[in-house]
Protein backbone atom coordinates (compact mmCIF):
# COMPACT_ATOMS: atom_id res chain seq x y z
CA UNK A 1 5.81 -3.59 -22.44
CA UNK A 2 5.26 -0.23 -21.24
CA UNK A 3 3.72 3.08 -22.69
CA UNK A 4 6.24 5.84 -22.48
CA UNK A 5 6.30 9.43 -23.37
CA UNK A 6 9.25 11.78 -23.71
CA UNK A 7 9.25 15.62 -23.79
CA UNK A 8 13.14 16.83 -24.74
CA UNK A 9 13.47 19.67 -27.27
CA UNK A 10 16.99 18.28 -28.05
CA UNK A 11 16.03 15.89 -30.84
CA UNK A 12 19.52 13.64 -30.09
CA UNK A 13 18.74 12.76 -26.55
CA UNK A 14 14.81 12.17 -27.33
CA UNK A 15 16.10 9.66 -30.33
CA UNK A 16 18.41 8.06 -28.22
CA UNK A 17 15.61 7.90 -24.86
CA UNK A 18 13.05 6.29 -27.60
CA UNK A 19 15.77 3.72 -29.28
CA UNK A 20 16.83 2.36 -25.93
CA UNK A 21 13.82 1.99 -24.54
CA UNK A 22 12.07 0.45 -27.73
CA UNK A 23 15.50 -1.89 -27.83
CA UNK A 24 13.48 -3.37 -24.60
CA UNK A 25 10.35 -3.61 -26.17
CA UNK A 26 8.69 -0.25 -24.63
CA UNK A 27 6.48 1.70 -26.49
CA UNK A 28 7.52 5.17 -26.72
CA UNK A 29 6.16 8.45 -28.21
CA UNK A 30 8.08 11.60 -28.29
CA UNK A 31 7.31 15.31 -28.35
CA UNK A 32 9.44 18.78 -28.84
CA UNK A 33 7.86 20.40 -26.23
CA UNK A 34 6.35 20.47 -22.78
CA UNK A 35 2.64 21.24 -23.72
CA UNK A 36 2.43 18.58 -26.81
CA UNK A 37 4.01 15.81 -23.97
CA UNK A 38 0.81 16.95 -21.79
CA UNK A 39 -1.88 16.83 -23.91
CA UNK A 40 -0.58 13.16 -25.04
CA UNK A 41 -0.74 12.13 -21.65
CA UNK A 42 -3.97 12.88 -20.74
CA UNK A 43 -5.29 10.98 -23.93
CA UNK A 44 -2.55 7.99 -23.58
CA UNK A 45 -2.23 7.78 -19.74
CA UNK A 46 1.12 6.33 -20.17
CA UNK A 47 2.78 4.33 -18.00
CA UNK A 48 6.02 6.52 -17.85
CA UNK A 49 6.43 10.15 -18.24
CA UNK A 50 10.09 11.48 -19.19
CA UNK A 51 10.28 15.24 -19.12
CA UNK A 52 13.39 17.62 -19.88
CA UNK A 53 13.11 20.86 -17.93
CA UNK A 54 13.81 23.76 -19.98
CA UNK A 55 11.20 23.33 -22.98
CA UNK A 56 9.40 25.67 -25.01
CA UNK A 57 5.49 26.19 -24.24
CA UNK A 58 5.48 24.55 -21.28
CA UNK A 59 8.81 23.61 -19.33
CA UNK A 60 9.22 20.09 -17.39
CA UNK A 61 8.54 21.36 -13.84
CA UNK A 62 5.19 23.34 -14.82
CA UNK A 63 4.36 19.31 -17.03
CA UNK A 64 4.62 17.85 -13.87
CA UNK A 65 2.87 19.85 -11.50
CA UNK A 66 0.01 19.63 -13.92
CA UNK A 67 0.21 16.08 -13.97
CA UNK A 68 0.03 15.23 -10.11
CA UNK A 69 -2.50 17.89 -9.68
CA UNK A 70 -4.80 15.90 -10.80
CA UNK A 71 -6.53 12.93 -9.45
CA UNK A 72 -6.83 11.03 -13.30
CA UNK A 73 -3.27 11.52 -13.70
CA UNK A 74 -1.59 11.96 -9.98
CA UNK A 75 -0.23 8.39 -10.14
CA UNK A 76 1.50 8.35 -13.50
CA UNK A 77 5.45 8.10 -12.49
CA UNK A 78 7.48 11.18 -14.11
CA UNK A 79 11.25 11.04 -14.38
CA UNK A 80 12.60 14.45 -14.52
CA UNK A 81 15.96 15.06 -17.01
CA UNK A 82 18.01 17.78 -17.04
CA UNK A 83 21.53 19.27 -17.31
CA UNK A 84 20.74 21.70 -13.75
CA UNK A 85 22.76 19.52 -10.98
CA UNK A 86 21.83 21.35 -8.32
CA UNK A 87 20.58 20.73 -5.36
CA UNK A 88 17.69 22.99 -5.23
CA UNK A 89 16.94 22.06 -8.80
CA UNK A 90 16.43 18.20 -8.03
CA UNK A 91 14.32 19.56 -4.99
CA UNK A 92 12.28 21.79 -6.74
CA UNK A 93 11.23 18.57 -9.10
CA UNK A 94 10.76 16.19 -5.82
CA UNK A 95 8.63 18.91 -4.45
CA UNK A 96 6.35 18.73 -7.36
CA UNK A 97 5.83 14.80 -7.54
CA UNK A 98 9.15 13.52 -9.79
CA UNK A 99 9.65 9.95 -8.86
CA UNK A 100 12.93 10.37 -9.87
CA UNK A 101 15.58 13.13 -10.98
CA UNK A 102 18.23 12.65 -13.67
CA UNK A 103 20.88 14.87 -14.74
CA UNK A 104 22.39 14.99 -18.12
CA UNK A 105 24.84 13.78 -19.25
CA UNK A 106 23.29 10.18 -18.26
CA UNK A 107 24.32 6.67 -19.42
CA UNK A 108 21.24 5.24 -21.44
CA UNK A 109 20.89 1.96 -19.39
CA UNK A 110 21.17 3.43 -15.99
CA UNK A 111 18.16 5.46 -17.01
CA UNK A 112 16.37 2.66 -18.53
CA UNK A 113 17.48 0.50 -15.36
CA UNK A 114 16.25 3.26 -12.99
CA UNK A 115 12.60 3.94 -15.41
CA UNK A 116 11.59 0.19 -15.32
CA UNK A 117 12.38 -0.26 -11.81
CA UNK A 118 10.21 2.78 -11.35
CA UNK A 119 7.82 1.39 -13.34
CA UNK A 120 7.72 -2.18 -11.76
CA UNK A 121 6.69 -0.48 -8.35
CA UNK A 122 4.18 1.48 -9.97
CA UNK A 123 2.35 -1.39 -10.99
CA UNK A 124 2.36 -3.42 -8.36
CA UNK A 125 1.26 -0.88 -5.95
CA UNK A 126 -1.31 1.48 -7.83
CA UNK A 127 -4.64 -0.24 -8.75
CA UNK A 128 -5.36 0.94 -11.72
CA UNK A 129 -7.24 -0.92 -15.06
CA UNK A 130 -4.99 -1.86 -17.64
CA UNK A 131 -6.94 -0.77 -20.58
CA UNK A 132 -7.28 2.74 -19.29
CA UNK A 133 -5.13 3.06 -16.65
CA UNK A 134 -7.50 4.89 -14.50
CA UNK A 135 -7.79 3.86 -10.95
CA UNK A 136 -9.71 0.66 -10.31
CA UNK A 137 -11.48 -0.33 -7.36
CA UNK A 138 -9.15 0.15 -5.04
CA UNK A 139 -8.31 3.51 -5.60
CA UNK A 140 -12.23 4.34 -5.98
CA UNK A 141 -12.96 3.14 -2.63
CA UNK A 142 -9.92 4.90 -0.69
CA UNK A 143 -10.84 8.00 -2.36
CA UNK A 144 -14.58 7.62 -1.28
CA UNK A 145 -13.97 6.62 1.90
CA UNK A 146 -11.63 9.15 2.60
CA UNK A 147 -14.14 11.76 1.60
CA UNK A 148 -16.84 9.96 4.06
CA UNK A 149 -14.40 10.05 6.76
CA UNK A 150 -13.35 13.51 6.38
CA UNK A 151 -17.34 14.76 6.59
CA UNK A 152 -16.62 16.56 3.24
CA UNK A 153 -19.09 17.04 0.81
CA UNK A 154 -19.69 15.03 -2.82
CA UNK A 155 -20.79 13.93 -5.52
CA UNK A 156 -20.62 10.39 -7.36
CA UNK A 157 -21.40 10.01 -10.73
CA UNK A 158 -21.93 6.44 -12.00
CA UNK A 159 -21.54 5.62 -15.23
CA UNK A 160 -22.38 2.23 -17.26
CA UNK A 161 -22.99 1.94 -21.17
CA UNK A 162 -26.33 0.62 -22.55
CA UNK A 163 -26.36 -1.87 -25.32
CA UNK A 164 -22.24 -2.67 -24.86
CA UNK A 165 -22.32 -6.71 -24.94
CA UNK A 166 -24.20 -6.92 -28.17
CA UNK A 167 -21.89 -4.43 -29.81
CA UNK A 168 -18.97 -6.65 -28.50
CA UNK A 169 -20.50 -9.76 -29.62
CA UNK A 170 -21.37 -8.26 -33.14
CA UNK A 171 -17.95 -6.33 -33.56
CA UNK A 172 -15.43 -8.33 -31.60
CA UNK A 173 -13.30 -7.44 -28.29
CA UNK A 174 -11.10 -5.41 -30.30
CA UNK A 175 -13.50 -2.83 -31.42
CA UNK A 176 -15.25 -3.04 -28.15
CA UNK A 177 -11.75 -1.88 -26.50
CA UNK A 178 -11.76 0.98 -28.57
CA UNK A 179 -15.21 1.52 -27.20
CA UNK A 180 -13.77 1.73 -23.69
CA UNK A 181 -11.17 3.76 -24.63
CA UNK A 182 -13.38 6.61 -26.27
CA UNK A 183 -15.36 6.93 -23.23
CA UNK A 184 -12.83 7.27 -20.75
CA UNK A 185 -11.48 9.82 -22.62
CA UNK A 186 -15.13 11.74 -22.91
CA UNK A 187 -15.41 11.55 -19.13
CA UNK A 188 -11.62 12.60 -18.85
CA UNK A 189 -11.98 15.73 -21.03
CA UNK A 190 -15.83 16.34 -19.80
CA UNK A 191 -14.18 16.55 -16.00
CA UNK A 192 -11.02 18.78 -17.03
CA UNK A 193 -13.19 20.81 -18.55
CA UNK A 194 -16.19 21.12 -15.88
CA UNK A 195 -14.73 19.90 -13.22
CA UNK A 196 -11.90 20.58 -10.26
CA UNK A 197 -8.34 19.45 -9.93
CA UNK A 198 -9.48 17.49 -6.99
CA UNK A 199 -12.13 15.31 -8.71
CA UNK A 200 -11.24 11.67 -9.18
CA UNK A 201 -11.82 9.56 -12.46
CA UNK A 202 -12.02 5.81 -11.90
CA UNK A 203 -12.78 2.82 -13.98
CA UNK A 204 -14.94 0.24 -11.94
CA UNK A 205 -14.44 -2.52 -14.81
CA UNK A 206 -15.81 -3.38 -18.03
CA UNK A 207 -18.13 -0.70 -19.21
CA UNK A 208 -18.59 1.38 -15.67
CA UNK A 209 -16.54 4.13 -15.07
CA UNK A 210 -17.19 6.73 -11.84
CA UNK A 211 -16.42 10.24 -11.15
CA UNK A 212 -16.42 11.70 -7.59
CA UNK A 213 -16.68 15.49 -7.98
CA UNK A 214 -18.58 18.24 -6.36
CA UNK A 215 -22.07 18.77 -6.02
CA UNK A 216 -22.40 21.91 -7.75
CA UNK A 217 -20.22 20.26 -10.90
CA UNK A 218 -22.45 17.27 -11.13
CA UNK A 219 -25.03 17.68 -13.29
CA UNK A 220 -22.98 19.48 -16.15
CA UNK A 221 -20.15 16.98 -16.36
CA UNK A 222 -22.92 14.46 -17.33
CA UNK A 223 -24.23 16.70 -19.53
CA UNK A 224 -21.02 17.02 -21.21
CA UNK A 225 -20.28 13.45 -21.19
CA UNK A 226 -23.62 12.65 -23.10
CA UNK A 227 -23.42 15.29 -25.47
CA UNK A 228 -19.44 14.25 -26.76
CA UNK A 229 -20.53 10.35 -26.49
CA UNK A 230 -24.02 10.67 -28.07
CA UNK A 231 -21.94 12.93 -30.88
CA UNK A 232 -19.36 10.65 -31.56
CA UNK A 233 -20.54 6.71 -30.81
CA UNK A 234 -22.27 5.95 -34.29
CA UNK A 235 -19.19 6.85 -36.08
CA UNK A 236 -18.16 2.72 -34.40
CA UNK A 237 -20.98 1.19 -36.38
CA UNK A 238 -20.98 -0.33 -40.30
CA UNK A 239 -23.42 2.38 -42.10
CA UNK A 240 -26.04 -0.54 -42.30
CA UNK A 241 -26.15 -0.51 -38.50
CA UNK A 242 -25.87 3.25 -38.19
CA UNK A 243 -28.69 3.68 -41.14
CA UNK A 244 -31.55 1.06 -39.35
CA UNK A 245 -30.15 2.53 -35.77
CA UNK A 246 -29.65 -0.82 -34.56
CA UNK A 247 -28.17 -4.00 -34.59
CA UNK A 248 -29.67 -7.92 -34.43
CA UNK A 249 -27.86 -10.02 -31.91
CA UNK A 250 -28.82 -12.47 -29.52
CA UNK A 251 -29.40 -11.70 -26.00
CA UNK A 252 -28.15 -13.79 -23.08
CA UNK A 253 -30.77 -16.72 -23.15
CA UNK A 254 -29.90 -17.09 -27.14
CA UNK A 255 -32.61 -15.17 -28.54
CA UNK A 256 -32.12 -12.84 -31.44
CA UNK A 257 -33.25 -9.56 -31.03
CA UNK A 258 -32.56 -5.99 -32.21
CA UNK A 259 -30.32 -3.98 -30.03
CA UNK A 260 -30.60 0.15 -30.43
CA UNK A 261 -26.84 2.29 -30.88
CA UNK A 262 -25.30 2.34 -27.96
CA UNK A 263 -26.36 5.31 -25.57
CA UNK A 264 -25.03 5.88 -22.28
CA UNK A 265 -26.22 6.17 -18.54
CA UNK A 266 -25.06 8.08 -15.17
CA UNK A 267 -26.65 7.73 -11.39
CA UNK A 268 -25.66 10.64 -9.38
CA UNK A 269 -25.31 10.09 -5.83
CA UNK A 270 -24.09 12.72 -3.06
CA UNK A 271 -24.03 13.30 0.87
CA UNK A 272 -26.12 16.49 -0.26
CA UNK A 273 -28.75 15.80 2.04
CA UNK A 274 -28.30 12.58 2.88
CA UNK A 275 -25.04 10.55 4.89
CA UNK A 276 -23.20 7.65 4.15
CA UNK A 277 -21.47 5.62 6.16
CA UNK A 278 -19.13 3.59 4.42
CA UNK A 279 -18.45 2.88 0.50
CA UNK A 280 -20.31 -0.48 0.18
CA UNK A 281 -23.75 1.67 0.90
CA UNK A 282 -22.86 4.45 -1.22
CA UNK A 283 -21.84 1.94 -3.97
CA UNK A 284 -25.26 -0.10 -3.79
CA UNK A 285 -27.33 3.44 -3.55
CA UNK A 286 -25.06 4.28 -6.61
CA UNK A 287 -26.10 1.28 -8.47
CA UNK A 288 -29.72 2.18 -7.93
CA UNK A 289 -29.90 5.02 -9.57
CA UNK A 290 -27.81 3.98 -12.41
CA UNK A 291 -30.89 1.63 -12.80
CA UNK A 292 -33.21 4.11 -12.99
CA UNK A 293 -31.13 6.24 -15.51
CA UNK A 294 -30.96 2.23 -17.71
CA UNK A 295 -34.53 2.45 -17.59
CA UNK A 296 -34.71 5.92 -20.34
CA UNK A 297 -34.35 4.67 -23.59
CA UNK A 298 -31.89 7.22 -24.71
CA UNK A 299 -28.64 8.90 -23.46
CA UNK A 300 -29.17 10.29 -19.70
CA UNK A 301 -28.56 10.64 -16.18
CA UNK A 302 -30.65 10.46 -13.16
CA UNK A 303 -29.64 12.22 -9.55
CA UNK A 304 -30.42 10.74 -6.11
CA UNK A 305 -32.40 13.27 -3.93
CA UNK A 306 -33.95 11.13 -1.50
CA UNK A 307 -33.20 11.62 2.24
CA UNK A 308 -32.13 9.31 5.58
């Protein structure tokens, strides 16, 4: 089952895009216009983007640009549908990043044929986690190494939560999910806001997530990161929990012991004044100073600025 969302201001073709698709067992979520369909995908990160082209507020080519601008959402596939047949129309999409261009009128199963065979490729060939479809580790270390072997200049922000197993173990996988989910989107909206259409949002696994932005953005994408999850993570907790500011759960040899609210912590690494030579030794630096940050007992992050 995939997540799908459709911007088409003609509410007969969006009904019919949604019942098809749903017929197959899709999810699908649609919107009037171009800027609603944009904001859902950067909080949904969808597996499938349909766009119409002429939309109020913001139209299907100016949706897509946006989305493959950016490194968080460059890989989600986008399908662009519209009545314009010609040539320079369909080019002006493929210039932008469309995986595929479909003019209407369409048969309904040729464009579900066409969107699932789009999305089959898609997910065997980006490497991205399931739960928030951010890149994974595969993407994370092309990206990094092709930043170390292009001499530029950045910064890596690495990003773990404190106190996550016993909140699983006390709340289930479910809730702990929705944990996951939350913070991805803190870091997502912290690096829109903060950050640079090149920066790249990746999720490591579990509960570690990593940013690679610039230097000079660094320090107040944490900030922002702490302030929306330290704002916002209680609200997960039973009031009992949230009233004593802890929890009692047993720790990995079996022993029962009182675990604080969850906080969160961030090593910052760069090539500031210091060089790296491949991804495994910025990744173990990385996981240094994410240590370091572990070690405050509160919220916080921790920067790097030793030298060769």
């Amino acid at each position: 089952m995939a997540k799908i969302i459709v911007a088409d201001d003609d509410s007969g073709i969006a009904e019919l895009i949604k019942f098809t698709f749903e017929n197959e067992g899709h999810n699908v979520k649609v919107f009037r216009n171009g800027l609603d369909a944009y904001e859902a995908v950067l909080k949904e990160m969808p597996d499938l983007v349909i766009l119409d082209v002429m939309m109020p507020k913001m139209n299907g080519y100016e949706v897509c640009e946006k989305l493959k601008g950016v490194s968080s959402t460059r890989l989600i596939p986008v399908i662009i549908l519209t009545s314009q047949s010609q040539t320079k129309d369909k080019l002006t999409g493929l210039k932008l990043g469309a995986d595929d261009y479909i003019t209407k009128p369409f048969d309904s199963l040729e464009l579900l044929a066409r969107a699932e065979g789009i999305i089959n490729r898609y997910s065997e060939t980006r490497a991205v986690n399931p739960l928030t479809g951010l890149p994974g580790n595969v993407s994370i270390e092309k990206e990094v190494s092709a930043r170390i072997g292009a001499g530029k200049k950045f910064a890596v922000l690495w990003i773990d939560l404190d106190n996550f197993k016993s909140y699983n173990d006390n709340y289930g996988f479910e809730k702990g999910d929705v944990i996951i989910k939350q913070t991805a989107k803190f870091i997502i909206d912290a690096v829109h806001q903060l950050g640079t259409s090149e920066d790249m949002i990746g999720h490591v696994g579990g509960d570690d997530f990593i940013v690679v932005t610039e230097i000079s953005s660094a320090e107040n994408i944490c900030k922002e990161i702490i302030k929306h999850f330290d704002e916002n993570i209680a609200s997960n907790y039973s009031e009992e929990d949230r009233t004593r500011g802890y929890i009692v759960s047993k720790d990995r040899l079996g022993k029962v012991q009182a675990f604080p609210i969850m906080s969160i912590s961030i090593g910052i690494v760069s090539n500031e004044i210091r060089n790296f030579i491949h991804y495994a030794q910025l990744a173990e630096t990385a996981a240094e100073v994410k240590a370091v940050a572990k070690g405050i007992p509160k919220s916080s992050y921790f920067k790097d600025r030793r030298k060769d």
